[in-house]
C-alpha atoms as a PDB file:
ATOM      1  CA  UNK A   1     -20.400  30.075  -9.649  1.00  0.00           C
ATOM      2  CA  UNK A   2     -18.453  27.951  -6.607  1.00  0.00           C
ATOM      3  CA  UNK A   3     -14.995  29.203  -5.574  1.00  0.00           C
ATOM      4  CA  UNK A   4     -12.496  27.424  -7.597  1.00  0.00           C
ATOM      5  CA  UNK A   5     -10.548  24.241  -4.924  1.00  0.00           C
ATOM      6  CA  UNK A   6      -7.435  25.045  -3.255  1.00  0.00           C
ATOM      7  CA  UNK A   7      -4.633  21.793  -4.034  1.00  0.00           C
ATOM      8  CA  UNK A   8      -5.107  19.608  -1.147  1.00  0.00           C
ATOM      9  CA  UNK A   9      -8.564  20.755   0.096  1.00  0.00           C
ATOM     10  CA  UNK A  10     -10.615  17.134   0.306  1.00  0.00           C
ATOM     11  CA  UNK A  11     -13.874  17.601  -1.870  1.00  0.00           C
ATOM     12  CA  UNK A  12     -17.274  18.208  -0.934  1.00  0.00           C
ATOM     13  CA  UNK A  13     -19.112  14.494   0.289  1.00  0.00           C
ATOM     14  CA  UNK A  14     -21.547  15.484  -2.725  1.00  0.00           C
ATOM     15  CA  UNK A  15     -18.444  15.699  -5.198  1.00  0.00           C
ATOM     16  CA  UNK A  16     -16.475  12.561  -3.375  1.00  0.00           C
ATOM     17  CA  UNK A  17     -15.693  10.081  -6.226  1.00  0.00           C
ATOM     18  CA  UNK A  18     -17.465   7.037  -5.589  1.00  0.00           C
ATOM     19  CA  UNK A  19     -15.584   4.718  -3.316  1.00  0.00           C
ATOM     20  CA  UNK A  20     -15.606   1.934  -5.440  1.00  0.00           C
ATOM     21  CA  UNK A  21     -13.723   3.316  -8.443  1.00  0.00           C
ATOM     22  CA  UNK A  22     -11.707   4.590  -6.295  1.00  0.00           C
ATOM     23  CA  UNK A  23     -10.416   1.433  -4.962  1.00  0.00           C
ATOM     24  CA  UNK A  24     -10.327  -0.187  -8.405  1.00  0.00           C
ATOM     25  CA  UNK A  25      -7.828   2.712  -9.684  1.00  0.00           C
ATOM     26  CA  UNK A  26      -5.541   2.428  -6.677  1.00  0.00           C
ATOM     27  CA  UNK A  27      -5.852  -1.393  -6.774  1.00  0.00           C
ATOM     28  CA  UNK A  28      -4.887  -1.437 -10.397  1.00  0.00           C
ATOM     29  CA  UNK A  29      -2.126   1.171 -10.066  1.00  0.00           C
ATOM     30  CA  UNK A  30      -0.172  -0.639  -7.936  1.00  0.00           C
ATOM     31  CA  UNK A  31      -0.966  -4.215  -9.804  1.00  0.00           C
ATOM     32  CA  UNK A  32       0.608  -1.940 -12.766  1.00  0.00           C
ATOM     33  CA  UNK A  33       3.616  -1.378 -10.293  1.00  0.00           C
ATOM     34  CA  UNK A  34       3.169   1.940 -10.798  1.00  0.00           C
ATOM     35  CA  UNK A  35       4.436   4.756  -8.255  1.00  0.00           C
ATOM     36  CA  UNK A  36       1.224   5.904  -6.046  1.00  0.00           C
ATOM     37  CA  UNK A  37       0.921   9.381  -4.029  1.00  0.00           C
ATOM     38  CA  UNK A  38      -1.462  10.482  -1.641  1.00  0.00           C
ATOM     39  CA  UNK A  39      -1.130  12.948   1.586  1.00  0.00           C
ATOM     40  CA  UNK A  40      -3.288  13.216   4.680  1.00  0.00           C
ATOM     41  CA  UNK A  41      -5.857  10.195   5.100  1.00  0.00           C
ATOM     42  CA  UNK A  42      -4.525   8.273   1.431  1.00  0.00           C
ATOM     43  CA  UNK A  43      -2.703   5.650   4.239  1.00  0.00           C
ATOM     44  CA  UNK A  44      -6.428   4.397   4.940  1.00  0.00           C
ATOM     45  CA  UNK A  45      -7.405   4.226   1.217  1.00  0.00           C
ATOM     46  CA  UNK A  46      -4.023   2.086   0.619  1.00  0.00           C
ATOM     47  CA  UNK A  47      -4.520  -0.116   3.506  1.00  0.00           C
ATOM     48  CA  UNK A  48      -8.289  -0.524   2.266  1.00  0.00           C
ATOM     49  CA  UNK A  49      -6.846  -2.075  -0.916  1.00  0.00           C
ATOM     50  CA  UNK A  50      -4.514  -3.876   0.645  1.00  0.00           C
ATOM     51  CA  UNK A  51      -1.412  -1.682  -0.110  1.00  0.00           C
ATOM     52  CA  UNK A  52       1.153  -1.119   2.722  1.00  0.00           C
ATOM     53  CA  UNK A  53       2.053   2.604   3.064  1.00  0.00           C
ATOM     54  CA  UNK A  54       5.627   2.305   3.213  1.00  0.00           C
ATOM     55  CA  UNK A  55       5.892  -0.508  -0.419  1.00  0.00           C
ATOM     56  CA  UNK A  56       8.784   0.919  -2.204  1.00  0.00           C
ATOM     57  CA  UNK A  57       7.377   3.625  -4.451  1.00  0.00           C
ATOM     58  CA  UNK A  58       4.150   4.274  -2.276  1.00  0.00           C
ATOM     59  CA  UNK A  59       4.482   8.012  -1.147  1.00  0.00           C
ATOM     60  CA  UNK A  60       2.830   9.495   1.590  1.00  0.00           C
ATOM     61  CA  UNK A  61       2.781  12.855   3.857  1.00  0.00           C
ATOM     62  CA  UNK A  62       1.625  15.465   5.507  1.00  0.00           C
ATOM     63  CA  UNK A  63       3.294  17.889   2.686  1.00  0.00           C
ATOM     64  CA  UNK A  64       3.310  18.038  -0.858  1.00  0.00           C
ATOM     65  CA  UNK A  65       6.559  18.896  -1.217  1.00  0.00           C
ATOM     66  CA  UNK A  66       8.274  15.881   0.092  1.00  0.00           C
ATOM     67  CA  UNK A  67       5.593  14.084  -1.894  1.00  0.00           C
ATOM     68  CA  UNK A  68       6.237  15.200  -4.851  1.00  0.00           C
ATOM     69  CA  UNK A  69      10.028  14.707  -4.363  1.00  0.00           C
ATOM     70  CA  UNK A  70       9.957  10.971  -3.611  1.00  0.00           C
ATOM     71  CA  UNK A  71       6.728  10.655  -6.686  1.00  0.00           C
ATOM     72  CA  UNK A  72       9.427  12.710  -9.091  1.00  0.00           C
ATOM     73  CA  UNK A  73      11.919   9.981  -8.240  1.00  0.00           C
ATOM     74  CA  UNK A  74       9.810   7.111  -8.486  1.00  0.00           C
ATOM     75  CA  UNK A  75       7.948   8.047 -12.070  1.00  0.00           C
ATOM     76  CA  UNK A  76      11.624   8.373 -13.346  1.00  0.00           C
ATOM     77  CA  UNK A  77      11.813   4.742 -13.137  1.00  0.00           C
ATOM     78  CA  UNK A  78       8.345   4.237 -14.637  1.00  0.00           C
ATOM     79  CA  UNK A  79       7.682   1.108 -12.758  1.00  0.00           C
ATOM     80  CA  UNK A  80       8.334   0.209  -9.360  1.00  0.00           C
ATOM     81  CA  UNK A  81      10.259  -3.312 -10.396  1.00  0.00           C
ATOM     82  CA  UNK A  82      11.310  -4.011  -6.435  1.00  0.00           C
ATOM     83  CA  UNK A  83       7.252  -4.262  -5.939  1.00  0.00           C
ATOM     84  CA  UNK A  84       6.423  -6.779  -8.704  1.00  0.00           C
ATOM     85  CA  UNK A  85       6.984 -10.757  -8.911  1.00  0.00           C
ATOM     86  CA  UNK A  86      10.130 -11.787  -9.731  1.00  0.00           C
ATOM     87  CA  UNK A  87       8.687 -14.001 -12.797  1.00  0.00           C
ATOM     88  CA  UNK A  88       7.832 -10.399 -14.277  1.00  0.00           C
END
């Protein structure tokens, strides 16, 4: 049996999720205006669907911690309304 994954450790390219569903979820999320985390390389996978890094409720880092700080802020709020069309 494989050694259980550490938080944070990327996955093996065998276990990768495929790319394009990937993209889809993100994309939607942030249609949805909802609050989006990611550390290490998640800034390429936002700008690959079009999503700037630093759009309010977009969280990014090196560290969990401060992720999960500005995340635990954002989800309180359920939507982030400052990212969505004003005819929403």
């Amino acid at each position: 049996m494989a050694e259980p994954m550490q938080p944070g450790e990327p996955l093996p390219p065998k276990q990768a999720p495929d790319p394009p569903r990937v993209l889809l979820l993100v994309t939607e999320a942030h249609r949805h205006g909802k609050a989006i985390g990611g550390r290490n390389g998640a800034g390429d996978l936002l700008e690959s669907c079009g999503i700037g890094a630093n759009e309010p409720d977009i969280a990014t880092g090196d560290t969990s911690t401060a992720i999960v700080e500005e995340l635990t802020q954002a989800l309180g709020e359920h939507r982030a309304w400052d990212r969505l069309p004003a005819y929403l």
